[in-house]
Protein backbone atom coordinates (compact mmCIF):
# COMPACT_ATOMS: atom_id res chain seq x y z
CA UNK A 1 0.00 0.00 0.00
CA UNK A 2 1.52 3.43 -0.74
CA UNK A 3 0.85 5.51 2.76
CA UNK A 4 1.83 8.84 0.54
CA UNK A 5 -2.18 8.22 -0.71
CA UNK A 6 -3.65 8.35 2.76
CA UNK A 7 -4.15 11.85 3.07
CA UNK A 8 -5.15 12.45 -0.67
CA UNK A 9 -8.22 11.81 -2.64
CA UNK A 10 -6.53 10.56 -5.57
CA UNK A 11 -8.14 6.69 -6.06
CA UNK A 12 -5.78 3.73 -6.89
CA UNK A 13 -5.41 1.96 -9.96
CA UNK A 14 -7.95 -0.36 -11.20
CA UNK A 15 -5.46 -3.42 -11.41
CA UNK A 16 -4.76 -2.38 -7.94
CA UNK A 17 -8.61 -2.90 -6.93
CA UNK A 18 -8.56 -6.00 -9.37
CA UNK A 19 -5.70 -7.47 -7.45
CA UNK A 20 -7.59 -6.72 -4.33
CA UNK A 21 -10.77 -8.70 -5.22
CA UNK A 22 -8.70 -11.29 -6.28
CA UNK A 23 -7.33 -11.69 -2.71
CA UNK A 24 -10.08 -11.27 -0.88
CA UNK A 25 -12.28 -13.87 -2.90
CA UNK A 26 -9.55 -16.57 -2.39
CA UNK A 27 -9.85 -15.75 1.92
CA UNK A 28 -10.92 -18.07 4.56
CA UNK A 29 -13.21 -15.04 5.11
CA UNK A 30 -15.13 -14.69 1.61
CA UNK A 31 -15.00 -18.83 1.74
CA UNK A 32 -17.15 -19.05 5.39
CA UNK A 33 -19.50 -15.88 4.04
CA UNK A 34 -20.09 -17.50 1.15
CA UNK A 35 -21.44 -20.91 2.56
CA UNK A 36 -23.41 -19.05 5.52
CA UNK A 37 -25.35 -17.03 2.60
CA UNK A 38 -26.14 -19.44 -0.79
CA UNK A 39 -28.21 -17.26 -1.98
CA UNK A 40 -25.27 -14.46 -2.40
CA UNK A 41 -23.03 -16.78 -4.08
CA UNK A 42 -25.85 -17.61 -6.39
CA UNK A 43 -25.96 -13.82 -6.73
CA UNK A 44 -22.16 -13.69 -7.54
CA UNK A 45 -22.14 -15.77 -10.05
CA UNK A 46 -24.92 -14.54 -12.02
CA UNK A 47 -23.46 -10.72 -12.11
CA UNK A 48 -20.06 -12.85 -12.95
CA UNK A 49 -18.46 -11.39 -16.45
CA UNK A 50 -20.70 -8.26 -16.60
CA UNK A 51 -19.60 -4.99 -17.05
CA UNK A 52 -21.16 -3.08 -13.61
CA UNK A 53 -18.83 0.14 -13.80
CA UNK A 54 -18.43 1.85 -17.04
């Protein structure tokens, strides 16, 4: 993480936030939320491939 952002608005890259979702859906954390709530994986995987932010 690069602490000179902390105080500024300026947003990270979007491979950053790519890279980020990457990690976090391969967690122990996304893995037990996932199998306490079916119906969001079931959600996840029917938004999976589209285009949400232009």
């Amino acid at each position: 993480m690069n602490f000179n952002r902390l105080n500024s608005l300026e947003m990270e890259t979007e491979d950053h936030y790519r890279k980020k979702a990457n990690v976090y859906r391969t967690s122990p954390e996304y893995g037990k939320m996932i199998s306490l709530y079916p119906i969001l994986e079931t959600s996840i995987k029917d938004c999976k491939g589209e285009n949400l932010v232009a």
